[in-house]
N, C-alpha and C. Protein backbone atom coordinates (compact mmCIF):
# COMPACT_ATOMS: atom_id res chain seq x y z
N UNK A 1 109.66 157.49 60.59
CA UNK A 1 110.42 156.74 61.57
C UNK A 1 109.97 157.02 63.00
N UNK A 2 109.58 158.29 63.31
CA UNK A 2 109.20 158.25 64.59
C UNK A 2 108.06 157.47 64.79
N UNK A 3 107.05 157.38 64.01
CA UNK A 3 105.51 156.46 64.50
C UNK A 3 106.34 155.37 64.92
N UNK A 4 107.16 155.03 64.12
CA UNK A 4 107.98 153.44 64.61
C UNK A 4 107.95 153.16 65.54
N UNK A 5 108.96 154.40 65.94
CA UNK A 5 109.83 154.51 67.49
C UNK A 5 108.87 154.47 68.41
N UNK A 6 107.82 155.41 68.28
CA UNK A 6 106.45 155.32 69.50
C UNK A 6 105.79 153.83 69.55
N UNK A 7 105.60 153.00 68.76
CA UNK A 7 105.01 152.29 68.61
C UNK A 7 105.94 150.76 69.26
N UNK A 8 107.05 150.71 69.38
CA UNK A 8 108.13 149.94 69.38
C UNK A 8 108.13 150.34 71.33
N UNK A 9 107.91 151.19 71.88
CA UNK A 9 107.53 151.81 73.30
C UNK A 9 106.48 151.05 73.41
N UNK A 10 105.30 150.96 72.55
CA UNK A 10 103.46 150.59 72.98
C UNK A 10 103.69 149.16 72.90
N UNK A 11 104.67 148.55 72.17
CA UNK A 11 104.93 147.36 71.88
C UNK A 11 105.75 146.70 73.37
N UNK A 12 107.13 147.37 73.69
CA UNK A 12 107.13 147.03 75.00
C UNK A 12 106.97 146.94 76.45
N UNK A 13 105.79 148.08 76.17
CA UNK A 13 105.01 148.43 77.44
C UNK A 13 103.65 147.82 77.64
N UNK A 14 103.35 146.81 75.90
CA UNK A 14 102.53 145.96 76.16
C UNK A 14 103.04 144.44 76.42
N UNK A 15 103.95 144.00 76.26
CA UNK A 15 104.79 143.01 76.97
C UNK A 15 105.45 142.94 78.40
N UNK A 16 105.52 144.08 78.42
CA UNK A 16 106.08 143.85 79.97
C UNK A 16 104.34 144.14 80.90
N UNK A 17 103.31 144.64 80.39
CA UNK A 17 101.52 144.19 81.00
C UNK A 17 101.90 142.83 81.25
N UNK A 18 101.99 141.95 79.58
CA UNK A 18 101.85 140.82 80.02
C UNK A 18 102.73 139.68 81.18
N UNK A 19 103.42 140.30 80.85
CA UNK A 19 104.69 139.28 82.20
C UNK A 19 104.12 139.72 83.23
N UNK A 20 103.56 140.99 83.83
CA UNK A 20 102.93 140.80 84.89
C UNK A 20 101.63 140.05 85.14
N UNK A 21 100.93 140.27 84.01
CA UNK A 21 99.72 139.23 84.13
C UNK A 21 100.20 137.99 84.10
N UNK A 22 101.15 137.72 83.50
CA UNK A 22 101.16 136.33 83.71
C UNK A 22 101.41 135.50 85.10
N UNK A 23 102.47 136.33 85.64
CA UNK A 23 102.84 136.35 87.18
C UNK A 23 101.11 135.78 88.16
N UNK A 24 100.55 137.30 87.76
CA UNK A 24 99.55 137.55 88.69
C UNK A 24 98.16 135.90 88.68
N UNK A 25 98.47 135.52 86.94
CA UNK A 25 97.69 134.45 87.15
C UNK A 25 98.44 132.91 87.51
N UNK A 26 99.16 132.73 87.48
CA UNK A 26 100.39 131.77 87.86
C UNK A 26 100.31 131.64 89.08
N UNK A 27 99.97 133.20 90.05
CA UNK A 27 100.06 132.33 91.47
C UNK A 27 98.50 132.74 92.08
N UNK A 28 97.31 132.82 91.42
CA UNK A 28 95.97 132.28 91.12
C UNK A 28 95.68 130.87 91.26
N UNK A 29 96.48 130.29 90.08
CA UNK A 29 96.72 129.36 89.50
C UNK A 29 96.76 128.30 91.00
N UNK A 30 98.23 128.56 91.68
CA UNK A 30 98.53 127.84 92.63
C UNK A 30 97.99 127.94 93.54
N UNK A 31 97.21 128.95 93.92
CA UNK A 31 96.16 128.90 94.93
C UNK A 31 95.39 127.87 94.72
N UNK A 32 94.58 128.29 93.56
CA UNK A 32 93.47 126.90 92.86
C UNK A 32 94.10 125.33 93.48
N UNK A 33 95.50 125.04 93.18
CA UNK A 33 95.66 124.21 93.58
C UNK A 33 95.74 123.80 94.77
N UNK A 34 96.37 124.58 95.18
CA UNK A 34 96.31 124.29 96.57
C UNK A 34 94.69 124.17 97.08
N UNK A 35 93.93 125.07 96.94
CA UNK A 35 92.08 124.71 97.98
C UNK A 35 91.75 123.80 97.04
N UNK A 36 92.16 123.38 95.98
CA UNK A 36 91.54 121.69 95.32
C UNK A 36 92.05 120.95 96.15
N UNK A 37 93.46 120.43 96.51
CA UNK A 37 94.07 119.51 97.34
C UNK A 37 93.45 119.97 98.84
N UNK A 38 93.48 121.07 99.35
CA UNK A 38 92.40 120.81 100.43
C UNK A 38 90.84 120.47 100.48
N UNK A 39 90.29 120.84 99.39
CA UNK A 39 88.99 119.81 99.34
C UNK A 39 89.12 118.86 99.14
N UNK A 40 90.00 117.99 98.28
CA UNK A 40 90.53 116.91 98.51
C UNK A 40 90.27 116.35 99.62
N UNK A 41 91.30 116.56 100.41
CA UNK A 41 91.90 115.88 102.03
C UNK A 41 90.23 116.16 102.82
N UNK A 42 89.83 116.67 102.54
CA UNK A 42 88.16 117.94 103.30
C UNK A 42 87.42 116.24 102.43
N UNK A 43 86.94 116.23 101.72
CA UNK A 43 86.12 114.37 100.83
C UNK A 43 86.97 113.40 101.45
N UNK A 44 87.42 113.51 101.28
CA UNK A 44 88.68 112.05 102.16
C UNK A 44 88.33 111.39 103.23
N UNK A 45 88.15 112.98 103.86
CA UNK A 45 88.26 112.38 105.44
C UNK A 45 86.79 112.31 105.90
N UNK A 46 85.69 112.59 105.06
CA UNK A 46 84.27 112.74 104.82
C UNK A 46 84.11 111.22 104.41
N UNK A 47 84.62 110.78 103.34
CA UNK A 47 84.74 108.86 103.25
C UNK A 47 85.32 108.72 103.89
N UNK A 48 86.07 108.68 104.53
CA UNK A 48 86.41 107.59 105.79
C UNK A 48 85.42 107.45 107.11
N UNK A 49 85.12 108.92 107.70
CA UNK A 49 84.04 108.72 108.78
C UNK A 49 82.79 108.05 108.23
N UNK A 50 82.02 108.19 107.04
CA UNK A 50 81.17 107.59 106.49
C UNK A 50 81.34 106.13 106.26
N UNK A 51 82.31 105.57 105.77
CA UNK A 51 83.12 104.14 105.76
C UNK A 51 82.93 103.90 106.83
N UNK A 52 83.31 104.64 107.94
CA UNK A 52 83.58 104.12 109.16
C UNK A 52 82.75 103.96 110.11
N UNK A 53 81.32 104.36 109.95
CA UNK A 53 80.57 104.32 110.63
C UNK A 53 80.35 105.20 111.79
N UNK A 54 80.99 106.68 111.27
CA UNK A 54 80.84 107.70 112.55
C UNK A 54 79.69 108.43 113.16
N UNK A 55 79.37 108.90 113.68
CA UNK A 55 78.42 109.49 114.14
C UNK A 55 77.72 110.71 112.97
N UNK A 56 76.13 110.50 113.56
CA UNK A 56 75.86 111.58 112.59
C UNK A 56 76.69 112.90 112.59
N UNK A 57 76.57 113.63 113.82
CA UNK A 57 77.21 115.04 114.34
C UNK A 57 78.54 114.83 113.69
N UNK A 58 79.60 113.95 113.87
CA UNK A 58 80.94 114.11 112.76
C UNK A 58 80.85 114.05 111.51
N UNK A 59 79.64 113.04 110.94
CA UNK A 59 79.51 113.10 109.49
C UNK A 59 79.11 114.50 109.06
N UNK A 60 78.41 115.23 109.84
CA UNK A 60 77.56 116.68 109.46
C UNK A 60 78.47 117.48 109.29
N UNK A 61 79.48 117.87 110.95
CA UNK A 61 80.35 118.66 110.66
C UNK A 61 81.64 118.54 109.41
N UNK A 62 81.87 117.34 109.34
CA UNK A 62 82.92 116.95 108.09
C UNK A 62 82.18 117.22 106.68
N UNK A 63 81.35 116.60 106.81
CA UNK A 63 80.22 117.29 105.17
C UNK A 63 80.33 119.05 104.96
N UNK A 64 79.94 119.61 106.32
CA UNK A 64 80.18 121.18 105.96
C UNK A 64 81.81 122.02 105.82
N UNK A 65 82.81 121.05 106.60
CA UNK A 65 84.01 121.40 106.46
C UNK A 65 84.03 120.80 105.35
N UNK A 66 83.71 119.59 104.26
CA UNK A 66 83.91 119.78 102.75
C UNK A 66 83.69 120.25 101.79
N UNK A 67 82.17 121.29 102.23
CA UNK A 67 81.02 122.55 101.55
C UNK A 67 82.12 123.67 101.22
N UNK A 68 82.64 123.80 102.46
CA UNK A 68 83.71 124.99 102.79
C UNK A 68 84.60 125.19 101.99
N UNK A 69 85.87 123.63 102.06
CA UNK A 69 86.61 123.83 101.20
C UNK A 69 86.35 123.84 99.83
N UNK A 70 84.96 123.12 99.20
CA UNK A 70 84.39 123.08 97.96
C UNK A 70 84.48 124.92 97.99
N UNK A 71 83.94 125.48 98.52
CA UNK A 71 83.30 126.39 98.36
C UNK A 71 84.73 127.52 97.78
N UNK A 72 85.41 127.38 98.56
CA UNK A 72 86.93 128.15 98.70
C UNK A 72 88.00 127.39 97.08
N UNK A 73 87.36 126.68 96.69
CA UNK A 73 87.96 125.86 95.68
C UNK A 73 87.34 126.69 94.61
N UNK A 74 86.18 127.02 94.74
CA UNK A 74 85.52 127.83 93.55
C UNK A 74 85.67 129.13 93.66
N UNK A 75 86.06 129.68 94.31
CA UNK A 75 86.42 131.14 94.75
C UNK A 75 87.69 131.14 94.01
N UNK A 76 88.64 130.37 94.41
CA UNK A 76 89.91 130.57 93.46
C UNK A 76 89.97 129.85 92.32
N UNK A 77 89.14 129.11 92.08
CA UNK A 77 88.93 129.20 90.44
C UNK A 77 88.32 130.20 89.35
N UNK A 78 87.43 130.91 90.59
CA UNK A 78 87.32 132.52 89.82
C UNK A 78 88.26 132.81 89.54
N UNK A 79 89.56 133.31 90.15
CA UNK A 79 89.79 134.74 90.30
C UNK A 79 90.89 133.31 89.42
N UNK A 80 91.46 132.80 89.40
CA UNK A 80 92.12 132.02 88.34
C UNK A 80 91.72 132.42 87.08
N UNK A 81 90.38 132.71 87.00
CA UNK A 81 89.62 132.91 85.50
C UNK A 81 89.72 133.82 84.84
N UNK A 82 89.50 135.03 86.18
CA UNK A 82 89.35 136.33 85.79
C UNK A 82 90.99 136.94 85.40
N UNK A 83 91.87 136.30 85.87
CA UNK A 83 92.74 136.82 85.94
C UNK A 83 93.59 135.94 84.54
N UNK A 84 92.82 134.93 84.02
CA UNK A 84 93.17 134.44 82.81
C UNK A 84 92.51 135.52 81.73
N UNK A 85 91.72 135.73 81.95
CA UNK A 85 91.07 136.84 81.10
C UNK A 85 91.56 138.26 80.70
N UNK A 86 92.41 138.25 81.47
CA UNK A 86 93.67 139.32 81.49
C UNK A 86 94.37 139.16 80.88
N UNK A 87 95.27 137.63 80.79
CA UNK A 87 96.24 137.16 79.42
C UNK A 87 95.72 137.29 78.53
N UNK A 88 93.82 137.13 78.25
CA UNK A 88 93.74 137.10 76.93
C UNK A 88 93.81 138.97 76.40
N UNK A 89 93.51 139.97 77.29
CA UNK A 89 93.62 141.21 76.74
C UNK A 89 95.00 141.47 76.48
N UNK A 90 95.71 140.96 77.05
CA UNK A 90 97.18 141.21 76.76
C UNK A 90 97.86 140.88 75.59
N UNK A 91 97.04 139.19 75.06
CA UNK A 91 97.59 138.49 73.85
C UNK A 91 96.79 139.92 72.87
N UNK A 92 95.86 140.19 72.64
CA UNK A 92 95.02 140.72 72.15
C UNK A 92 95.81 142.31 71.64
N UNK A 93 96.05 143.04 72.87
CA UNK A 93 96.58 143.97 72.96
C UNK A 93 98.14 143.67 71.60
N UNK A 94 98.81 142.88 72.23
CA UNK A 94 100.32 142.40 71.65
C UNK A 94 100.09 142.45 70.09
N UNK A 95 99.11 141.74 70.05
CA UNK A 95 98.66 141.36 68.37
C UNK A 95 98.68 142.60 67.49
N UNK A 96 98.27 143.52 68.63
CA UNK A 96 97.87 144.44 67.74
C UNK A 96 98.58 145.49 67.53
N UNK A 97 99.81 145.83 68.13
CA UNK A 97 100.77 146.27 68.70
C UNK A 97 101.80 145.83 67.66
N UNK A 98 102.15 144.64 67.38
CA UNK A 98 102.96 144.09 66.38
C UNK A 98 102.07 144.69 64.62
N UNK A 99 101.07 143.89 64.96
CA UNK A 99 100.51 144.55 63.58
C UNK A 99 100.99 145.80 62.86
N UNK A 100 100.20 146.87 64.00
CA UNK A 100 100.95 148.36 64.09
C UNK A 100 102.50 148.56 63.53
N UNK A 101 102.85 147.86 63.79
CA UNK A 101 104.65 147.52 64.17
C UNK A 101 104.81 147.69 62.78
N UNK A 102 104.15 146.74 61.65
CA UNK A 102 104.68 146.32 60.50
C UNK A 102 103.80 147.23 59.41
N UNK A 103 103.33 148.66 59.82
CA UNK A 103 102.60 149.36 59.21
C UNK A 103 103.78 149.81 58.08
N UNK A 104 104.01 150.44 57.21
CA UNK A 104 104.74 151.16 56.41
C UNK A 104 103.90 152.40 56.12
């Protein structure tokens, strides 16, 4: 009975990992969204001066302010990733933890 008891501890000290990972990638997550919707608005306004017939020097600088936010869009789709990669050690961890669980 005691392996139980220890194990029933490893079991909820590997669930409460995951609620924090999950947290930690959730607001990853919303970052991602958010610098997508600003590269967004960053192309937007890159077609319109282009539509519009703006000057080279505004088309240039608006092209590199859309590099930027591209750029910052992929930065937090890393760490979105990496930090998904974390749920998966956690599912991983849990699995195995329960397994354990149902040893006799």
């Amino acid at each position: 009975m005691g392996v139980r008891k220890g194990l029933g501890k490893d079991l909820s000290r590997e669930a409460a990992k995951l609620r924090v990972r999950l947290e930690d990638y959730l607001q990853e997550v919303d970052e991602l969204k958010k610098r997508i919707d600003q590269c967004l608005e960053k192309l937007e306004e890159l077609s319109r001066l282009v539509e519009g017939g703006a000057s080279e020097d505004k088309i240039r600088e608006a092209c590199i302010n859309a590099f930027e936010a591209l750029s910052e869009a992929m930065r937090a789709n890393a760490e979105a990733l990496h930090e998904g990669s974390h749920l998966l050690e956690s599912y991983a961890a849990l699995m195995l933890e329960v397994a354990r669980s149902q040893k006799r």
